[in-house]
Protein backbone atom coordinates (compact mmCIF):
# COMPACT_ATOMS: atom_id res chain seq x y z
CA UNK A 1 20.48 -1.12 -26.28
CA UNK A 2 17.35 -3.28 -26.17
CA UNK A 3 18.65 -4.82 -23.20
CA UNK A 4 19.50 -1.74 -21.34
CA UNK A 5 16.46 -0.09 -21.98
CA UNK A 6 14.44 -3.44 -20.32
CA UNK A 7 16.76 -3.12 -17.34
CA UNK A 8 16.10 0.47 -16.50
CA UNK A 9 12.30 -0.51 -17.17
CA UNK A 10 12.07 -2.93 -14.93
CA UNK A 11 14.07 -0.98 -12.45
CA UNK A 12 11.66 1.50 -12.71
CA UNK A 13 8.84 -0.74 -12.04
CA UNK A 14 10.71 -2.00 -8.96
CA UNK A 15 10.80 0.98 -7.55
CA UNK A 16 7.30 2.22 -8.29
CA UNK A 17 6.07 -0.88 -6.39
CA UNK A 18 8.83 -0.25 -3.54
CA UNK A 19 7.22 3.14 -3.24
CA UNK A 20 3.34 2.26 -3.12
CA UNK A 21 4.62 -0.63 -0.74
CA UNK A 22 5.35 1.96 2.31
CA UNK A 23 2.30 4.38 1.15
CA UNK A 24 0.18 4.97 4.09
CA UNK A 25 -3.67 3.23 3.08
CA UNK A 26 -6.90 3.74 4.90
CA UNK A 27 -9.20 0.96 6.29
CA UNK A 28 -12.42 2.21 6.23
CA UNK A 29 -14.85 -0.24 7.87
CA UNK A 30 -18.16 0.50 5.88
CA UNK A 31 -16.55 -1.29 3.08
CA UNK A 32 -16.18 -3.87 5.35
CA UNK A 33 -19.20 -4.25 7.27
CA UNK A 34 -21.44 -6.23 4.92
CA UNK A 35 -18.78 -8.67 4.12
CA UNK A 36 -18.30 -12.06 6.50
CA UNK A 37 -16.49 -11.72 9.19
CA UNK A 38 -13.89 -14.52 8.09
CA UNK A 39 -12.87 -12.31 5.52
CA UNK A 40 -10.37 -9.62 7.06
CA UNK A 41 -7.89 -6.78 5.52
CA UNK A 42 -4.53 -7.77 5.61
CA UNK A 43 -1.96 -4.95 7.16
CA UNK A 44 1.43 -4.17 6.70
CA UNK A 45 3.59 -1.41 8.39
CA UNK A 46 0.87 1.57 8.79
CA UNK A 47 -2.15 3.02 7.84
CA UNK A 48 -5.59 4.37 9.14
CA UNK A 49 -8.96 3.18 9.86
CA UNK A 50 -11.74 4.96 9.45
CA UNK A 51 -15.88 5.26 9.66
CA UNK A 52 -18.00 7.45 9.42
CA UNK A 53 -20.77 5.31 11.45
CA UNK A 54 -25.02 5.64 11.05
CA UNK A 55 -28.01 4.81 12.80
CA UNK A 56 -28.68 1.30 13.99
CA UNK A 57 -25.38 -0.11 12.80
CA UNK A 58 -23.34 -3.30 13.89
CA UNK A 59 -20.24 -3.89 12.25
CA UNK A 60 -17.45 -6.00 13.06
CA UNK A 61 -14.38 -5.71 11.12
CA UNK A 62 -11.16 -8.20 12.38
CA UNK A 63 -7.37 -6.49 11.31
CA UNK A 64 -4.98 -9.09 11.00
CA UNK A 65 -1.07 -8.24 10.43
CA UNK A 66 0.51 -10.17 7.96
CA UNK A 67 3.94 -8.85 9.69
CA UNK A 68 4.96 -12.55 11.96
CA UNK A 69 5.23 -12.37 15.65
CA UNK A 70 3.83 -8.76 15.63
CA UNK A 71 0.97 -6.98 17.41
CA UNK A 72 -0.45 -4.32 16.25
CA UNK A 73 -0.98 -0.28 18.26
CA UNK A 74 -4.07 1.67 17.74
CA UNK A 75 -3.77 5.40 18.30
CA UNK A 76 -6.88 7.77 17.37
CA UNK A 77 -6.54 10.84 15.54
CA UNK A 78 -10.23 11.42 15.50
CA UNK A 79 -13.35 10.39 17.96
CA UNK A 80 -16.70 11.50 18.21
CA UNK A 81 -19.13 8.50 19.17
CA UNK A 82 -21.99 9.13 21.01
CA UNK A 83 -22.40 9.71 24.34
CA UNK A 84 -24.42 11.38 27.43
CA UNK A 85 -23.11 14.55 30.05
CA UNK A 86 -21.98 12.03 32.09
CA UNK A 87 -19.62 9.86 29.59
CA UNK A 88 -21.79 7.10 29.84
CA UNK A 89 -21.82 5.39 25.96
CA UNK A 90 -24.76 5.39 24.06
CA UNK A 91 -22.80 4.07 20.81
CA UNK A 92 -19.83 2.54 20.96
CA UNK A 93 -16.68 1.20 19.15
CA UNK A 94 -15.39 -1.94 21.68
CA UNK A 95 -11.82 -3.46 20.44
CA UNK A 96 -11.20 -7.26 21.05
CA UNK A 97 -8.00 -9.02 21.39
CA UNK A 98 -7.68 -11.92 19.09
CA UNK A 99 -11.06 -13.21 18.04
CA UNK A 100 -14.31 -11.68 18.66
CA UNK A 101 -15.59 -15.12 20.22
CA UNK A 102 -12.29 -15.87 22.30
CA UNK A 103 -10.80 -12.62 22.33
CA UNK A 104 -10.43 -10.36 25.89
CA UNK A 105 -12.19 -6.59 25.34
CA UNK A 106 -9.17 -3.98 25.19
CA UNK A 107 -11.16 -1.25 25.84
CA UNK A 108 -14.54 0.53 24.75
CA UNK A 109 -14.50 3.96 23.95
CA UNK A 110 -17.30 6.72 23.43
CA UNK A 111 -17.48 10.50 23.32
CA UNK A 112 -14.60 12.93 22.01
CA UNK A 113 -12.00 12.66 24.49
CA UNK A 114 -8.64 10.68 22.48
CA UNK A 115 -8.12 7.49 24.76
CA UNK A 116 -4.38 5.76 25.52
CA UNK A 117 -3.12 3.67 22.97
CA UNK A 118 -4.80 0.48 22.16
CA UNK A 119 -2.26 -2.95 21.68
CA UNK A 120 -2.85 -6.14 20.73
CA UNK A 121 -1.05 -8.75 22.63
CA UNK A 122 -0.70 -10.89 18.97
CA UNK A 123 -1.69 -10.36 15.39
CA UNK A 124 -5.17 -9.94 15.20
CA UNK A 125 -7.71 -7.44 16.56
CA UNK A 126 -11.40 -6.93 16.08
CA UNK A 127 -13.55 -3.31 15.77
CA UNK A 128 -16.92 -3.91 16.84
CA UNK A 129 -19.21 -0.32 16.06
CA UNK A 130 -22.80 -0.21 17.37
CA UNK A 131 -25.07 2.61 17.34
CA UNK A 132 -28.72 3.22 18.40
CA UNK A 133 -31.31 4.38 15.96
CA UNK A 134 -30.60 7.97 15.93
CA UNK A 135 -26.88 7.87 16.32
CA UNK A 136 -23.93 8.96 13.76
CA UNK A 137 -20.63 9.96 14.57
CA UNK A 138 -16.72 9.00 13.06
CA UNK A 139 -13.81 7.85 14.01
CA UNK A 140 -10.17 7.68 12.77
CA UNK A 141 -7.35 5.57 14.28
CA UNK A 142 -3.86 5.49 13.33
CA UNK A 143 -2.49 1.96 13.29
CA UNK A 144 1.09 0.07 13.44
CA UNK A 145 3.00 -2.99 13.28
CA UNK A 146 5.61 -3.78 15.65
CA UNK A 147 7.58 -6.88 17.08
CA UNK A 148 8.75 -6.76 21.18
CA UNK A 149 12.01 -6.11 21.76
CA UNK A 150 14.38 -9.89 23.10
CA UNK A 151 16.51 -8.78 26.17
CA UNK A 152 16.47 -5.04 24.84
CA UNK A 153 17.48 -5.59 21.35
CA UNK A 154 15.62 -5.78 17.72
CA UNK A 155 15.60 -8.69 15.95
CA UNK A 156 18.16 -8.86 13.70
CA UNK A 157 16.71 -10.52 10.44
CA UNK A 158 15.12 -7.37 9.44
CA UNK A 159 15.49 -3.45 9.65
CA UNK A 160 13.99 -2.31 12.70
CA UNK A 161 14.53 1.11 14.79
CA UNK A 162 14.08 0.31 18.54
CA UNK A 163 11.46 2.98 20.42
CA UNK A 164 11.95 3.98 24.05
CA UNK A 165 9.26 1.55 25.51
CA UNK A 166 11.10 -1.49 23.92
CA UNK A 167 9.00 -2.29 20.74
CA UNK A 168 10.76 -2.35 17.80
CA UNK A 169 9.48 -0.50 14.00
CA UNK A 170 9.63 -1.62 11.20
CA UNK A 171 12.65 0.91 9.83
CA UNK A 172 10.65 1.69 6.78
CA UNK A 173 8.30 3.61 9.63
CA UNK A 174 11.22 6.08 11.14
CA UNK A 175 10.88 9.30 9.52
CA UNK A 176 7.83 9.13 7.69
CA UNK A 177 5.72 11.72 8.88
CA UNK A 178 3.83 9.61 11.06
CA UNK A 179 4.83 9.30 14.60
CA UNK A 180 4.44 5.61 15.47
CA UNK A 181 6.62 5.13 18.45
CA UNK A 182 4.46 6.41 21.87
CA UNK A 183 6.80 9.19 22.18
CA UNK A 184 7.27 9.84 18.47
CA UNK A 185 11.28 9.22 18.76
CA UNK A 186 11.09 7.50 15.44
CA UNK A 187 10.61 11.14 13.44
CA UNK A 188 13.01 14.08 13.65
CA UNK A 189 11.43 16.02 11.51
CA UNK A 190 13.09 15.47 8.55
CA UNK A 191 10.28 13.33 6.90
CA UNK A 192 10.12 13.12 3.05
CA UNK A 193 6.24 12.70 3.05
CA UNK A 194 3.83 15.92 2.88
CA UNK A 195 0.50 14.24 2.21
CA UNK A 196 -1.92 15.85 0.58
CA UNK A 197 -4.92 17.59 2.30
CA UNK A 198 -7.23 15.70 0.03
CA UNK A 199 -5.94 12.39 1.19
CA UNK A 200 -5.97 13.77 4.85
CA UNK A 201 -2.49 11.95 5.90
CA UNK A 202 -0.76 14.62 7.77
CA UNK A 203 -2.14 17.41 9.42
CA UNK A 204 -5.25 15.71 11.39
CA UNK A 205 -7.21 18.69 10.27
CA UNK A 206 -8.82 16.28 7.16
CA UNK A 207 -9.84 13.55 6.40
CA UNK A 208 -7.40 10.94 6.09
CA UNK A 209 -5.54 9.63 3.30
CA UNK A 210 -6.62 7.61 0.19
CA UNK A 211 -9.91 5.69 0.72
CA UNK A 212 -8.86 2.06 1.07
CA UNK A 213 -5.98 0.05 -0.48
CA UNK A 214 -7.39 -3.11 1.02
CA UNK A 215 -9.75 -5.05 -1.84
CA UNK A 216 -12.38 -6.54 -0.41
CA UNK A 217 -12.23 -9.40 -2.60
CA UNK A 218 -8.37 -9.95 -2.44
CA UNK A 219 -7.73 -10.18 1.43
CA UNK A 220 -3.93 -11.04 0.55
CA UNK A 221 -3.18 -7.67 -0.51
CA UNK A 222 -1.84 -6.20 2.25
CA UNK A 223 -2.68 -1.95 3.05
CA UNK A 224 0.64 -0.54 2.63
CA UNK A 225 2.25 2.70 2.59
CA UNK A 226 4.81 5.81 3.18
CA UNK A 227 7.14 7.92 2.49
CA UNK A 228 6.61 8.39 -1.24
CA UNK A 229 3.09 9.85 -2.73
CA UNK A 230 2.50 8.31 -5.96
CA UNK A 231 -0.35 9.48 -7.92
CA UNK A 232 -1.09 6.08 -9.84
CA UNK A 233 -2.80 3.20 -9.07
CA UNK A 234 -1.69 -0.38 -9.08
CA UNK A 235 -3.35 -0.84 -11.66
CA UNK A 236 -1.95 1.54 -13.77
CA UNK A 237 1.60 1.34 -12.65
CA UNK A 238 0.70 -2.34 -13.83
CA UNK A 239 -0.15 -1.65 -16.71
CA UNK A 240 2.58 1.06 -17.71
CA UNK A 241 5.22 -1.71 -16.66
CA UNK A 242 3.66 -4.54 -18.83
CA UNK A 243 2.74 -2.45 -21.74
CA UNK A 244 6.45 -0.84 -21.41
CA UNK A 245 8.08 -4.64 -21.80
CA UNK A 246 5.57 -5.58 -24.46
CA UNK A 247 6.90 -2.88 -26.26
CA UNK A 248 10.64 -3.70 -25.93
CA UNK A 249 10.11 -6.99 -27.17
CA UNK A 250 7.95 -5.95 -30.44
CA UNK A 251 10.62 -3.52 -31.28
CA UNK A 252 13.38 -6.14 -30.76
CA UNK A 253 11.53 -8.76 -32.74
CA UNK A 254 10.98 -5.79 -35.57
CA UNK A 255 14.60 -4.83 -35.53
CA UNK A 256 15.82 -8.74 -35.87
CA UNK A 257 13.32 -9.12 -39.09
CA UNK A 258 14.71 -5.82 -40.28
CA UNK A 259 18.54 -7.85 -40.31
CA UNK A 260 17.09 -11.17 -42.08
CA UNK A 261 17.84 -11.68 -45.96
CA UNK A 262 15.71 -10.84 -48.09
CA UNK A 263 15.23 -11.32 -51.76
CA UNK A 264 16.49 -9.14 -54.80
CA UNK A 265 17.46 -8.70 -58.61
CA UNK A 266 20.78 -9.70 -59.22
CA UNK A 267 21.21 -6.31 -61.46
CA UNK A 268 24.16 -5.07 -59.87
CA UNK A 269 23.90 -0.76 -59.51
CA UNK A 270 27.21 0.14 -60.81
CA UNK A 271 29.78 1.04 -58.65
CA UNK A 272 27.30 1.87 -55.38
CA UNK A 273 26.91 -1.10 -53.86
CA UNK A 274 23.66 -0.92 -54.27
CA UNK A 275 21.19 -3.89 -55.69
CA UNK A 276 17.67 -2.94 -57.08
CA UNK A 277 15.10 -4.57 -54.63
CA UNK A 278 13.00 -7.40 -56.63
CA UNK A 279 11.06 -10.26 -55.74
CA UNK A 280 12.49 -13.51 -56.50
CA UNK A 281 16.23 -13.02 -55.56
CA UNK A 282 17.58 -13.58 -51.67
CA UNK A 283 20.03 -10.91 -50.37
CA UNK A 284 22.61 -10.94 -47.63
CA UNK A 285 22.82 -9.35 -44.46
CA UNK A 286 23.87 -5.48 -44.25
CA UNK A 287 23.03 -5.34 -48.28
CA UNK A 288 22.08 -1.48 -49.30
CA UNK A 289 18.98 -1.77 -51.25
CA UNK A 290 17.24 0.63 -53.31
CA UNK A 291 13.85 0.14 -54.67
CA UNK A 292 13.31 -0.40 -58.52
């Protein structure tokens, strides 16, 4: 029993990590901004990035995918960054290629129009946000990992779904609300997901989803996430999981002192079986006692 209840525990556990794994998690750069700019969120499959930008800012922020041989699209939801009657940029939001010292500018973007997609011709990209001193505005991008496509096929040491352009997503991506291939062919509308408004994930008419998954001081956790919504934290599902085991093993430690001899009378009760519990005498396993 003891053993069957630790396997469907740690099943359980399994699959509560599976799910935050695939969750959709937001970037948003002012956490990032004050940090150095060696130190960079990690990204897996999908997620947003987000800031809501002030006055006299300049913050660079470099994405990295931990995903190898994959580049990374940037789509925006949202844009309003400053600009004049005549489009010309007064703050701006300018995305590198690569390295902000080495890398090639992508494109720089202003105003409220939605530019084309934004991609990365490797695994790293850089957000540079500058304003002027009356400037504030906000932005929100949808980002995803892919790998190219080898003579029109996916690889084949992982689950991909092939979009019409050639890229290849990560399968884990196809029907989960999000539409991450150009021409969204990797939804059918028969997505699990229905994010909540107050995590902004779906509709585009909020704010996005959960504020950010990436820790600033653990740059190996990767953002992450999906097609399930799961209410807990890490840390909680953490702790529910370790507590959960702790507990199996005190009650299966308990259970094995409850079967160990212990001592009693040698008064025999007659005719019950029973013996009259008393210090000083041992007893055998599956004894009936009763207390004298």
């Amino acid at each position: 029993m003891n053993i069957l209840v630790s396997g469907f525990l740690v099943v359980l556990c399994f699959r509560a990590v599976q799910a935050m794994v695939v969750r959709y998690s937001t970037i948003d750069m002012f956490t990032w901004c004050s940090l150095p700019t060696d130190v960079a969120p990690r990204v897996h499959l999908a997620g947003f990035i987000r800031f809501e930008y002030w006055p006299s800012v300049n913050c660079q922020v470099r994405i990295i995918s931990e995903l190898e041989n994959s580049r990374i699209s940037l789509r925006f939801l949202d844009l309003n960054i400053e600009s004049t009657n005549s489009r010309r940029c007064i703050d701006s939001l300018s995305i590198y290629d690569g390295t902000f010292q080495e890398g090639v500018v992508l494109a720089t973007v202003c105003g409220s129009d939605v530019p084309p997609e934004v991609l990365s011709s490797g695994q790293q990209l850089v957000l540079v946000m500058t304003s002027d001193n009356s400037g504030n505005g906000s932005f929100r991008i949808l980002y995803s990992v892919f790998v190219d496509s080898v003579a029109g096929s996916c690889p084949t040491n992982g689950n991909y779904s092939a979009c019409a352009d050639g890229r290849c997503m990560p399968g884990d991506l196809v029907n989960d609300g999000h539409e991450n291939c150009p021409d969204g062919e990797d939804e059918d509308g028969s997505a699990l997901l229905e994010e909540s408004a107050s995590n902004g994930q779906t509709d585009g008419t909020n704010d996005d989803d959960e504020q950010t998954n990436e820790d600033p001081n653990n740059t190996e956790d990767p953002n992450t996430m999906g097609k399930f919504v799961f209410l807990l934290s890490g840390g909680d599902i953490a702790g529910i999981c370790i507590g959960g085991l702790i507990t199996i093993v005190f009650v299966g430690v308990a259970c094995k002192q409850c079967n160990k001899p212990g001592r009693v009378s040698s008064e025999r009760m007659g005719g019950t079986g029973l013996h009259a519990v008393n210090v000083g005498e041992e007893v055998g396993e599956n004894t009936l006692l009763e207390t004298v």
